[in-house]
Protein backbone atom coordinates (compact mmCIF):
# COMPACT_ATOMS: atom_id res chain seq x y z
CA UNK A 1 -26.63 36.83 -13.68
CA UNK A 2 -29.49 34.53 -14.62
CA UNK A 3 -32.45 34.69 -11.86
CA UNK A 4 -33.22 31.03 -12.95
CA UNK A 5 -31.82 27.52 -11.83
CA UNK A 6 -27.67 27.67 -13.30
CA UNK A 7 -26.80 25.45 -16.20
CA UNK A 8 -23.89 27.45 -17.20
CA UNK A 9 -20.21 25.11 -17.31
CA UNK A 10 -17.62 26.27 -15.93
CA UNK A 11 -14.40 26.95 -18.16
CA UNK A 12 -10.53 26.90 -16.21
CA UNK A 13 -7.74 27.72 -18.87
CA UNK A 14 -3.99 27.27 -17.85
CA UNK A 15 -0.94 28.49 -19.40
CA UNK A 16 -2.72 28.24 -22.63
CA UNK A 17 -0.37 29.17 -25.66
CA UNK A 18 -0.43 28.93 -29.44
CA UNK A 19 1.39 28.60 -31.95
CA UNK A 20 0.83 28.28 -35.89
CA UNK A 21 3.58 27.96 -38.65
CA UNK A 22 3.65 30.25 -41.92
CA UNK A 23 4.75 28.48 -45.13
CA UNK A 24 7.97 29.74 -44.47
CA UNK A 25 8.15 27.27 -41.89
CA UNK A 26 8.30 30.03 -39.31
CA UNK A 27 5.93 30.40 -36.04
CA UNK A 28 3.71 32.63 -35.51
CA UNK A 29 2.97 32.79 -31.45
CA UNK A 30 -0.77 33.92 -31.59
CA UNK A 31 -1.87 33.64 -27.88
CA UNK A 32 0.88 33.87 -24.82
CA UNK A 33 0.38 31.87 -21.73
CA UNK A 34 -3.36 33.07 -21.09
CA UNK A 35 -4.90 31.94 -17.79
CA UNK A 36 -8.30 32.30 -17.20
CA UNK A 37 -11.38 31.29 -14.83
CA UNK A 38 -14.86 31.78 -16.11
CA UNK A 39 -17.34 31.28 -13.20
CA UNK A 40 -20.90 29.06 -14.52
CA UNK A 41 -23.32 31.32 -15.47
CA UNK A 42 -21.26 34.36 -16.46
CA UNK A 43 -21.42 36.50 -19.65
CA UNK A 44 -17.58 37.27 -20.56
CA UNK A 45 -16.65 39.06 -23.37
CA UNK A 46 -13.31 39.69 -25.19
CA UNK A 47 -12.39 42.75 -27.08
CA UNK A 48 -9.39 43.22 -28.89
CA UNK A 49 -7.51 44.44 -32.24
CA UNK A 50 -7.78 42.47 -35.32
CA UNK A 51 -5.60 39.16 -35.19
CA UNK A 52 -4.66 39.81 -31.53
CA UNK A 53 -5.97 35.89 -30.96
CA UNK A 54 -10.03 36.40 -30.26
CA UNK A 55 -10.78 33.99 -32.48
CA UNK A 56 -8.04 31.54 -31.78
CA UNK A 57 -9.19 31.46 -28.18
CA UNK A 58 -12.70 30.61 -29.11
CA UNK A 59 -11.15 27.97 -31.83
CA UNK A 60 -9.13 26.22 -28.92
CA UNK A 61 -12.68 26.58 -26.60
CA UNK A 62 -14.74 24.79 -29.09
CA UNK A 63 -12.02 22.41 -29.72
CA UNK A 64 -11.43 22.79 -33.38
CA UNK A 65 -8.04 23.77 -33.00
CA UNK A 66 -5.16 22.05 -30.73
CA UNK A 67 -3.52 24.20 -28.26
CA UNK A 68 0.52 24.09 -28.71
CA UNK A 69 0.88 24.57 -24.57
CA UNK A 70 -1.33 24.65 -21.39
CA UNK A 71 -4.45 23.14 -21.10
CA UNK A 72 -8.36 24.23 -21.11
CA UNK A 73 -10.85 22.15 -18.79
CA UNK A 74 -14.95 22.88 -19.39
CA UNK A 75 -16.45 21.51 -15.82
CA UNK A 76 -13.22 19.69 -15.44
CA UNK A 77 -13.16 17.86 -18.37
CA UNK A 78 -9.94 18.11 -20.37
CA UNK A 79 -10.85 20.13 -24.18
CA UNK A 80 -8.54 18.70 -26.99
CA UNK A 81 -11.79 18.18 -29.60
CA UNK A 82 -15.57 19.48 -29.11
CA UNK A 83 -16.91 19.34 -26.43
CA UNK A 84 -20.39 17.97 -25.34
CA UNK A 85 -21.33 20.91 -23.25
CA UNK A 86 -20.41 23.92 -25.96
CA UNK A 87 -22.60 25.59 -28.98
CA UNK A 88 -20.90 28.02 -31.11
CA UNK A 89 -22.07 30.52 -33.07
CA UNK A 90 -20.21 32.40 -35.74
CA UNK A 91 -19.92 35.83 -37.83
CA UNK A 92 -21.87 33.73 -40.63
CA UNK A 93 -24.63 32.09 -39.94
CA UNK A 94 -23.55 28.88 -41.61
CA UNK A 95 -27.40 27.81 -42.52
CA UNK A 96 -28.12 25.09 -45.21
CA UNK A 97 -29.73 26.93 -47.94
CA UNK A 98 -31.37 23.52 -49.14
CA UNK A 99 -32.68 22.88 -45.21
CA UNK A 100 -35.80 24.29 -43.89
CA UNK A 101 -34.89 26.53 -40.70
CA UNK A 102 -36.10 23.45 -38.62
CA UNK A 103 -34.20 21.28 -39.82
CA UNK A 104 -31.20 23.73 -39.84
CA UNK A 105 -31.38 23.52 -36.03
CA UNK A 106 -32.00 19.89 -35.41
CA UNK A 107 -28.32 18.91 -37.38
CA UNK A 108 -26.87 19.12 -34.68
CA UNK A 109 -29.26 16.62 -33.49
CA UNK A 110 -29.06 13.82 -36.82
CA UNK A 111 -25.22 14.13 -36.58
CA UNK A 112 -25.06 12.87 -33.19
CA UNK A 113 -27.54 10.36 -34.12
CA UNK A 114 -29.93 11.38 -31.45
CA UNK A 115 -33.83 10.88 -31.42
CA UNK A 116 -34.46 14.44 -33.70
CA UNK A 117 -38.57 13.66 -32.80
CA UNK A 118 -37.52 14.71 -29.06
CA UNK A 119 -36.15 17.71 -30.31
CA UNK A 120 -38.78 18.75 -32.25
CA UNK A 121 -40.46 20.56 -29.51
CA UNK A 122 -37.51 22.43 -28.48
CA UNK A 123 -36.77 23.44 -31.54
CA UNK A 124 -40.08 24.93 -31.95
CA UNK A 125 -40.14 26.73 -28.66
CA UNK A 126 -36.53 28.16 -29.26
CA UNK A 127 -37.54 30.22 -32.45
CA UNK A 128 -40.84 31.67 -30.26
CA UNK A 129 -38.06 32.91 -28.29
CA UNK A 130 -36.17 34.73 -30.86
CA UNK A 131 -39.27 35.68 -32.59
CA UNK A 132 -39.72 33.76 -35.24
CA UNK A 133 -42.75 31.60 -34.36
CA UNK A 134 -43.89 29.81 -37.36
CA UNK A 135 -41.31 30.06 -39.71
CA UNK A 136 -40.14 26.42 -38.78
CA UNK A 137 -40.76 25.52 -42.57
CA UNK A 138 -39.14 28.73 -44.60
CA UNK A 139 -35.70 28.51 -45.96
CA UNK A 140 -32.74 30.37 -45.37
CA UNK A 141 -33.01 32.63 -48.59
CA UNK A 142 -36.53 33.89 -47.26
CA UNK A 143 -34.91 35.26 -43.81
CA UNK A 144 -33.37 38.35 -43.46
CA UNK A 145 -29.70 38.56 -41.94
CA UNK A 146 -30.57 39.40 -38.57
CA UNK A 147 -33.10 36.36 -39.10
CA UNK A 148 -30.97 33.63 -40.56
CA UNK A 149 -28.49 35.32 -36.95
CA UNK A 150 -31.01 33.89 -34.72
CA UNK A 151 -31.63 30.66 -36.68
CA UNK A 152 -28.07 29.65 -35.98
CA UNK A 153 -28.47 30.79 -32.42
CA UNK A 154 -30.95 28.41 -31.73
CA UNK A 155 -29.46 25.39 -33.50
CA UNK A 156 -26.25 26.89 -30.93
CA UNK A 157 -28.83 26.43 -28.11
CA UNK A 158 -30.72 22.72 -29.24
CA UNK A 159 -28.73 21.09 -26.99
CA UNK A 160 -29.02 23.42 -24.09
CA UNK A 161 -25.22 23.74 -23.93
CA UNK A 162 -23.60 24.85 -20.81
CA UNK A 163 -21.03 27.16 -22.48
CA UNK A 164 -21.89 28.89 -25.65
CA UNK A 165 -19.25 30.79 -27.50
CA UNK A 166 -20.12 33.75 -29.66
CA UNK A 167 -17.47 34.76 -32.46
CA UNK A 168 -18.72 38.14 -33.32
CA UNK A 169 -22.48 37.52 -34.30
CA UNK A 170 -23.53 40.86 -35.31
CA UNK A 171 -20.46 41.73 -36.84
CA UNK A 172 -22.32 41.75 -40.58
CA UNK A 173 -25.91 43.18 -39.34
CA UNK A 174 -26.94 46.84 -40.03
CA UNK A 175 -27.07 49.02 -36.53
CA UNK A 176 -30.54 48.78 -36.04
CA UNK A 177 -30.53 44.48 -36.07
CA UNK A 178 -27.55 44.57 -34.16
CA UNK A 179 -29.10 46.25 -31.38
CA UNK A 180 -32.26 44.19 -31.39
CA UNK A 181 -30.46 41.29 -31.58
CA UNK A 182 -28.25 42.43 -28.61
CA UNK A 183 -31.16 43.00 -26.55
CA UNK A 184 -32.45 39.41 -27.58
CA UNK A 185 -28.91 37.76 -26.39
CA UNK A 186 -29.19 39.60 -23.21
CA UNK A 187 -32.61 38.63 -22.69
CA UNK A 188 -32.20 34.60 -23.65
CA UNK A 189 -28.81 34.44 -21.29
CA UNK A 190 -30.63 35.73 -18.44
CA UNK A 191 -33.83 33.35 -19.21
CA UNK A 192 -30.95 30.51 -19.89
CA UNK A 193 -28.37 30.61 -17.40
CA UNK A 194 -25.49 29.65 -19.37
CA UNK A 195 -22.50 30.37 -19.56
CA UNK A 196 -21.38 32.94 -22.60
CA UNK A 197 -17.77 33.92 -24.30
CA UNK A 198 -18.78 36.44 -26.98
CA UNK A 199 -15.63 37.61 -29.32
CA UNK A 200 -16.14 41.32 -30.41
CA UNK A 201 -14.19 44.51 -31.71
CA UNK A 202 -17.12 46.73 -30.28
CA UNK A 203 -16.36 48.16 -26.96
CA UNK A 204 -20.03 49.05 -26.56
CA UNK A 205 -21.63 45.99 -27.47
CA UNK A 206 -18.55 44.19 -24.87
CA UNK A 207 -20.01 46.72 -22.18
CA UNK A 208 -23.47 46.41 -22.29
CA UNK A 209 -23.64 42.52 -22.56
CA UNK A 210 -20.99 41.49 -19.68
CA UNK A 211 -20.57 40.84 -16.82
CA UNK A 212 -16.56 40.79 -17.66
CA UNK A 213 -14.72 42.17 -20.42
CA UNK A 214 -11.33 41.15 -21.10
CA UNK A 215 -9.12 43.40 -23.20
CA UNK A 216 -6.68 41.31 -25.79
CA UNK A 217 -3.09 43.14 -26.22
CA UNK A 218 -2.00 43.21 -29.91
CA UNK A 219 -0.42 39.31 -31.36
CA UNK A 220 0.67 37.55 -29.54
CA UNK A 221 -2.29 37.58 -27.53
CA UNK A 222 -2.05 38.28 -24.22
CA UNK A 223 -5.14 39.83 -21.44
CA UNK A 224 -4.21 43.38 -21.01
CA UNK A 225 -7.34 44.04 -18.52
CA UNK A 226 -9.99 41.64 -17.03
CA UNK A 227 -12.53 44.27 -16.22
CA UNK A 228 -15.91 43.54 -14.07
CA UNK A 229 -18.66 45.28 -15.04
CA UNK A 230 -21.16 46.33 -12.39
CA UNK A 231 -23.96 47.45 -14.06
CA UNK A 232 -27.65 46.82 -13.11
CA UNK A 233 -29.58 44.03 -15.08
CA UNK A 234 -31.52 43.41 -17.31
CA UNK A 235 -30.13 46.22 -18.80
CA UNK A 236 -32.22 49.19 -20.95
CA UNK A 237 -30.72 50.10 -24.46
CA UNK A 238 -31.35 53.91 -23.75
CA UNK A 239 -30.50 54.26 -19.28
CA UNK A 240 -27.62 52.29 -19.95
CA UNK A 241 -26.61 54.02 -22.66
CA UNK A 242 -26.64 56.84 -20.48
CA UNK A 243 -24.91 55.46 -17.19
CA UNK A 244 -22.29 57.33 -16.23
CA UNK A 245 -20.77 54.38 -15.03
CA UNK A 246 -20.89 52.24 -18.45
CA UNK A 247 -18.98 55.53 -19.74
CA UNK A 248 -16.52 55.28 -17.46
CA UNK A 249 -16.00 51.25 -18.37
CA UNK A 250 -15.89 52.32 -21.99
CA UNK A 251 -13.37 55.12 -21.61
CA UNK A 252 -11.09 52.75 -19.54
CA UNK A 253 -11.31 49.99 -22.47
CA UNK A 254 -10.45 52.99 -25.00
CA UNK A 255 -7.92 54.40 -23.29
CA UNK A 256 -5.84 51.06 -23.29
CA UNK A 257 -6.32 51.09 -26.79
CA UNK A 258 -5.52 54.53 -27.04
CA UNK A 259 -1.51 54.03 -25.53
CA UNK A 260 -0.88 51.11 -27.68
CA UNK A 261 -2.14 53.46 -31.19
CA UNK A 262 -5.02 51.34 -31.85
CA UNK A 263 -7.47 53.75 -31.47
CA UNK A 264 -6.78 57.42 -31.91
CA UNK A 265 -7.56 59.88 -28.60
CA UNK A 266 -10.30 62.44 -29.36
């Protein structure tokens, strides 16, 4: 948890279901009836097989997508478009390759018609915190990945959202930006406050970031395990790496995935 004042929303999801139609006119049931209470401030993340409903969940979160039963309420207010208090960040970075990185975070700002002059400063003080003071006026092509990665994180973060969901962010880095860029996630949530859903298929990465991990049965989606993680923060690449106890969380994901033939026992 954060040591400074909470921001973080908090997210209550009800009997949420849904359901998409093939060509065919047949339906596809993609998530079953998930409940689910996410405390303000918490890091949760979800693991789970490919097209299990990960994504779906965060779609219905940010509002992009209807839900086909149940509801999903983000400090009590009822989600059926996007919401006020949620950033999202995806796989791709989604940067304007005409836009200067400044002006790649502050959209969100022009869109909503909003006074970008006050954001300015934010802005500014968001890329020192992802390491990339002074490059406010490069473009997108002059970034590598793992830069462009924390680009979009910050235009995620302009607005100081309460709830920011994560669909697998490092999923396209190479190992050794992925595990900066972990470390940098861990270390702006705890500076932050918010409150985080990051999507994965990396047991490790679901580990070492949460404070919760739920476990997503194969379609249709259902939570197979809502696991706390107790593990002392901030937390070391290396000791907790080595933690006998993050083992034993990681072993107890696999082996879930292990009875159900996604992963194979060695």
């Amino acid at each position: 948890m954060s040591a400074t004042t909470q921001t973080g929303a908090a997210v209550d999801i009800s009997r949420l279901s849904k359901i998409y139609k093939t060509r065919e006119d047949d339906d596809v049931l993609a998530l079953d009836k998930i409940d689910l209470k996410i405390e303000p401030g918490s890091f949760v993340a979800v693991v789970g097989p490919s097209g299990c409903g990960k994504s779906t969940l965060l779609s219905l979160l940010a509002g992009l997508t209807p839900a086909s039963t149940g509801s999903i309420a983000i400090d009590g207010d009822g989600v059926s478009r996007p919401h006020p208090k949620t950033g999202v960040v995806f796989q791709s970075d989604l940067l304007l390759y005409w836009r200067t990185v400044l002006d790649n975070i502050l959209l969100p700002i022009e869109i909503k018609k909003l006074d970008v002059a006050k954001y300015k400063t934010r802005a500014e003080e968001l890329l020192a915190q992802v390491g990339l003071e002074g490059f406010g006026n490069k473009y997108p092509s002059e970034l590598s990945g793992g830069m462009r990665q924390r680009v979009a994180i910050c235009r995620a973060l302009i607005q100081e959202p309460g709830l920011l969901l994560m669909d697998e962010p490092f999923g396209a880095l190479d190992a050794l930006t992925r595990e900066q860029m972990i470390m940098d996630l861990q270390s702006m949530w705890l500076r932050l406050g918010n409150t985080v859903l990051f999507i994965t298929h990396g047991i490790d990465e679901a580990v070492f970031l949460a404070d919760r991990v739920l476990v997503m049965s194969p379609r249709p989606g259902r939570v197979d395990l809502d696991l706390k993680i107790d593990l002392p923060r901030p937390r070391q690449w290396s000791k907790t790496h080595e933690d006998k106890d993050y083992h034993g969380y990681v072993r107890q994901i696999r082996a879930i995935f292990e009875a159900k033939g996604i992963l194979v026992a060695h």
